[in-house]
Protein backbone atom coordinates (compact mmCIF):
# COMPACT_ATOMS: atom_id res chain seq x y z
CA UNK A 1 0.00 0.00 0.00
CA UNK A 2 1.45 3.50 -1.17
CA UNK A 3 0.43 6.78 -0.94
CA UNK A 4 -3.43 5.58 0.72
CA UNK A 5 -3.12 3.35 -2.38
CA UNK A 6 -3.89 -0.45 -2.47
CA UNK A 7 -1.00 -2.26 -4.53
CA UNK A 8 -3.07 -3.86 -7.73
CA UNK A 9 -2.06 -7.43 -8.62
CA UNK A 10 -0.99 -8.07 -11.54
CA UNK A 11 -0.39 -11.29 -14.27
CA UNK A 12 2.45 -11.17 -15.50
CA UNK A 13 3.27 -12.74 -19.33
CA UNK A 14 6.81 -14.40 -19.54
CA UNK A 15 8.45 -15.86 -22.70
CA UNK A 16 11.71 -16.75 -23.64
CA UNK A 17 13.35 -13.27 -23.51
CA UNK A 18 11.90 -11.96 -20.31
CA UNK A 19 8.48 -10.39 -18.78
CA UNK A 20 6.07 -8.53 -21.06
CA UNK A 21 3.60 -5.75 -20.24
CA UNK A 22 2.31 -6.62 -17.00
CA UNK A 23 -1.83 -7.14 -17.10
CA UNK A 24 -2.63 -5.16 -13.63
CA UNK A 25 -6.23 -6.86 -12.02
CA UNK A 26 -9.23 -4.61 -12.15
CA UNK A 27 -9.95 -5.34 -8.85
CA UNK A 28 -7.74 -7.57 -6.57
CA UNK A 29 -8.99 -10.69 -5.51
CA UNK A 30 -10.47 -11.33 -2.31
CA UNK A 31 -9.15 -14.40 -1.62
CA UNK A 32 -6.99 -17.48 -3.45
CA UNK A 33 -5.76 -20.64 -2.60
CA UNK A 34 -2.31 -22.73 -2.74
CA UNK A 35 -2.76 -26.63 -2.60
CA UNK A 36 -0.34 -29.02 -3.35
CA UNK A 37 -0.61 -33.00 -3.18
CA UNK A 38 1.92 -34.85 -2.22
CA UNK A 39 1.65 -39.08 -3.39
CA UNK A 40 2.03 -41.74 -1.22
CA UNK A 41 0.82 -45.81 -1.68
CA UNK A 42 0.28 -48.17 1.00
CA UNK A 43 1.79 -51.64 0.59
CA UNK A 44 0.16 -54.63 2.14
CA UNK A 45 1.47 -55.46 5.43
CA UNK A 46 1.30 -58.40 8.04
CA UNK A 47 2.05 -55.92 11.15
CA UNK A 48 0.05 -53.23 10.30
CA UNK A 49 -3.69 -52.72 9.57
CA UNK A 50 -3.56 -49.63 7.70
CA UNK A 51 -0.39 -51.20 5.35
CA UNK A 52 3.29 -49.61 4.66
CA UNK A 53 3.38 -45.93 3.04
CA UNK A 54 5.52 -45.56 0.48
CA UNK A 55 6.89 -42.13 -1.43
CA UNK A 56 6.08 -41.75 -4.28
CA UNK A 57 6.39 -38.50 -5.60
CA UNK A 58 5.11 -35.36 -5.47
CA UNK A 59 3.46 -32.18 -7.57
CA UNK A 60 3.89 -28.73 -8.46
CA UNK A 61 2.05 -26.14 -6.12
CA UNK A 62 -1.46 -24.71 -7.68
CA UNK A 63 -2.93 -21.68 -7.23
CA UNK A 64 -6.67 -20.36 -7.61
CA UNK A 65 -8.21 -17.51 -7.88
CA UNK A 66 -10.99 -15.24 -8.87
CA UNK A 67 -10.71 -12.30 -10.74
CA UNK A 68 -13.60 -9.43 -11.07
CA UNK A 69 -14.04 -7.45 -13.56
CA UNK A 70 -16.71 -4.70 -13.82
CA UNK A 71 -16.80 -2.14 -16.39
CA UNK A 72 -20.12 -1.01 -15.50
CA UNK A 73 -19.24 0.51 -11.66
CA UNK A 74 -16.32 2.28 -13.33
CA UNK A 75 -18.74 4.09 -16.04
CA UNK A 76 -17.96 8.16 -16.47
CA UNK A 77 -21.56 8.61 -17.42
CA UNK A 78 -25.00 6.18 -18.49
CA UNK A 79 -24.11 5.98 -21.86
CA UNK A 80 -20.81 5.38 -21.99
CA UNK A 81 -20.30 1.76 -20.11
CA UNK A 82 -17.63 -0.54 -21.91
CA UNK A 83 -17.74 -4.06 -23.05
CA UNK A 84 -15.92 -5.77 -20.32
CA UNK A 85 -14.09 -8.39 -22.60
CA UNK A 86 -12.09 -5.28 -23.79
CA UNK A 87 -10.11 -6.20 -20.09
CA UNK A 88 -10.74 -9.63 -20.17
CA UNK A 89 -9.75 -10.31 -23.61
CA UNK A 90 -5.79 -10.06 -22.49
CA UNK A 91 -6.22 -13.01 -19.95
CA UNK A 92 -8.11 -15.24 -22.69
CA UNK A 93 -4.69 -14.76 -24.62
CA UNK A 94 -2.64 -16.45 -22.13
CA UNK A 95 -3.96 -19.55 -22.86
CA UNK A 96 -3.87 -19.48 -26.58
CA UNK A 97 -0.99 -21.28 -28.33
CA UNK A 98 2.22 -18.75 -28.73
CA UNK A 99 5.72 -18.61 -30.20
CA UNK A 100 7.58 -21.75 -30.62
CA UNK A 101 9.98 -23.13 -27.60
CA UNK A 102 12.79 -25.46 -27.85
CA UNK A 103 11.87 -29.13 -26.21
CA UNK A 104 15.21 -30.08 -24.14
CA UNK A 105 14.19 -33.40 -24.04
CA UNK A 106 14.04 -33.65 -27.36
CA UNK A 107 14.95 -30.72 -29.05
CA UNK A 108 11.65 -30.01 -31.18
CA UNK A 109 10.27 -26.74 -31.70
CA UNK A 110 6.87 -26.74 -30.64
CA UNK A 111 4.09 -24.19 -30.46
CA UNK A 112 2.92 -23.91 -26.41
CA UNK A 113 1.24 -21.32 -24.33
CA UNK A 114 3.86 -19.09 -22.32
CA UNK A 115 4.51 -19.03 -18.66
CA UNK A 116 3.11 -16.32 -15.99
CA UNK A 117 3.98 -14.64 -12.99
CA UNK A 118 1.55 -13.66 -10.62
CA UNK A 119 2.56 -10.91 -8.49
CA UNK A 120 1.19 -8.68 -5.87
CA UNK A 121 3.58 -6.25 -4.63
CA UNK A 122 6.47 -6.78 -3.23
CA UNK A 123 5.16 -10.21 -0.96
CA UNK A 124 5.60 -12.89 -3.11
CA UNK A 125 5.21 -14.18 -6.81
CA UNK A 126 4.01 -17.26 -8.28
CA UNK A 127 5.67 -18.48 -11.50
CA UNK A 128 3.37 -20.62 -13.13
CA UNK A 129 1.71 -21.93 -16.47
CA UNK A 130 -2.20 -21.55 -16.50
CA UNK A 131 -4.10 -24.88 -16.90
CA UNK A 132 -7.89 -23.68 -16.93
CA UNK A 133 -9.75 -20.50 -17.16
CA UNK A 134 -13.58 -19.88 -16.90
CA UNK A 135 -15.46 -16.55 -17.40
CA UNK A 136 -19.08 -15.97 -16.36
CA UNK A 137 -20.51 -13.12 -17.24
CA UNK A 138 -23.00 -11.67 -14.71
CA UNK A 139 -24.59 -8.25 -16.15
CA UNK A 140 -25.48 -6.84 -19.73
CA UNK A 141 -26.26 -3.87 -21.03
CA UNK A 142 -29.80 -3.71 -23.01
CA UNK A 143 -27.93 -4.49 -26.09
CA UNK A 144 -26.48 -7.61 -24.55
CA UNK A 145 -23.33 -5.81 -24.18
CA UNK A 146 -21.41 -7.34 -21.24
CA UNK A 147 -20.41 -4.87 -18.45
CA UNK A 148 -19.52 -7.32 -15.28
CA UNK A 149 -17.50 -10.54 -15.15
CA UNK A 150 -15.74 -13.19 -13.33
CA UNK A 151 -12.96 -15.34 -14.16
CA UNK A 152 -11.97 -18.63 -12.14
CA UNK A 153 -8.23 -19.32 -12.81
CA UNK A 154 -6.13 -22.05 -11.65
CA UNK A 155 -2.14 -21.87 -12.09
CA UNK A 156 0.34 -24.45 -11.85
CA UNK A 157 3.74 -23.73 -10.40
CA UNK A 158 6.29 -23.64 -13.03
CA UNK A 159 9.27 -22.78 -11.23
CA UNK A 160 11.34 -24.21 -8.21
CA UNK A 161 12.26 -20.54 -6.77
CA UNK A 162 8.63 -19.64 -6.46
CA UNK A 163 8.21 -17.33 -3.75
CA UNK A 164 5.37 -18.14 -1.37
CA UNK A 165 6.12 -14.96 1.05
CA UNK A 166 7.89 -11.73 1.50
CA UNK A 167 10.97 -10.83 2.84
CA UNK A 168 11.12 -10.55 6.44
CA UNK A 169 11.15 -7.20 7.90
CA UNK A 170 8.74 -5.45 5.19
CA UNK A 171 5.31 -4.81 4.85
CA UNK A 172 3.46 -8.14 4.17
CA UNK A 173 -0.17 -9.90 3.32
CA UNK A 174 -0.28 -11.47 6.55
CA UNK A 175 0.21 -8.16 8.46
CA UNK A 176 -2.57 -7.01 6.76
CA UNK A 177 -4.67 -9.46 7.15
CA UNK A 178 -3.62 -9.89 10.79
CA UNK A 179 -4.24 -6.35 11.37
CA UNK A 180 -8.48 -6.56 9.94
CA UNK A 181 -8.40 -9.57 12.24
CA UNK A 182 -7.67 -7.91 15.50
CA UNK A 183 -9.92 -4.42 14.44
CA UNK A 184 -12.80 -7.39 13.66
CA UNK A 185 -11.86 -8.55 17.21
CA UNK A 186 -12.09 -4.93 19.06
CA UNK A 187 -14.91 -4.80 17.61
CA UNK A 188 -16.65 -7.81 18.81
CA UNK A 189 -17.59 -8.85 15.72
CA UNK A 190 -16.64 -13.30 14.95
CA UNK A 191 -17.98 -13.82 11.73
CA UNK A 192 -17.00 -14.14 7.63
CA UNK A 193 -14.59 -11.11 7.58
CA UNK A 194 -14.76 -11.20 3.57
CA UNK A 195 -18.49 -10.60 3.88
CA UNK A 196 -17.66 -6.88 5.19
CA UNK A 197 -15.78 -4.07 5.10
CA UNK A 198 -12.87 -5.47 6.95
CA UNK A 199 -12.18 -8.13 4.55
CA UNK A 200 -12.86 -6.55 1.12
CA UNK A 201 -10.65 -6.15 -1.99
CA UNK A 202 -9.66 -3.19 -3.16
């Protein structure tokens, strides 16, 4: 946060020489999730009812989210609302196929979507390649123009140095959220803090 300001998320587009032009969230999202599975098989065992567990293997990280997107809240006047696939139109691309890359395994070129970073300030970042993508759209204009949106994303982590935190000392999500948690608290109030003002998105 600078300036009073909220710091806007952002998507990130990486190829092979480096970042592109960042694609900054309309509104930050109010919540995601990190899972990761880690495999294990059970081997049948004559001292143990519930068998041996064996290793073996685990996954990259994955990360979902939902974005919002509402072109109709942001209007300058009633007649002059845009189509909101003018915003979401850039994350659609992400997923299309894009230049070729060079297979190390086996040395083919082959045409693949690129990796993306998603970063919100200065906390952490998430390398990743997007694996699915859904858009619903939620309000229309009387021409059947679209004006609000969501879009369910899930990421998978393409990158061993993934950051899942900030660096210690500086400003970070958990202070933040720590910090709504103990106002909610003062305040006597024990329920969903994203269904009020202490929990929402900027």
């Amino acid at each position: 946060m600078a300036g009073g300001q909220f710091t806007k998320a952002q998507i990130v587009p990486i190829d092979g020489n480096g970042r592109k032009t960042p694609i900054e969230c309309m509104f930050n999202p109010r919540e995601y999730t990190i899972s990761r599975s880690v495999d294990w098989k059970s081997q049948n065992s004559d001292t143990s009812d519930t068998g041996n567990k064996v290793f073996v293997g685990g996954s990259a990280a994955t990360l979902t989210l939902e974005l919002f997107f509402d072109t109709y809240a942001r209007r300058q006047s009633a007649g002059a609302v845009e189509d909101v696939r003018k915003y979401t139109a850039p994350l659609w691309a992400l997923t299309q196929i894009g230049d070729k890359e060079t297979d190390r395994a086996s040395a083919l070129q082959k045409n693949r979507p690129g990796k993306v970073l998603f970063q919100w300030g200065s906390t952490w970042h998430f390398e990743a390649v997007i694996t699915s993508m859904e858009q619903q759209f939620t309000l229309f204009m009387p021409d059947g123009t679209p004006v609000r949106s969501v879009i369910k994303v899930s990421l998978e982590q393409a990158d061993r140095s993934t950051a899942f935190h900030g660096a210690s000392g500086g400003t970070s999500t958990y202070h933040v959220s720590q910090g709504i948690r103990e106002r909610a608290a003062q305040r006597g109030f024990v329920g969903d803090l994203r269904a009020t003002s202490f929990g929402k998105g900027s």
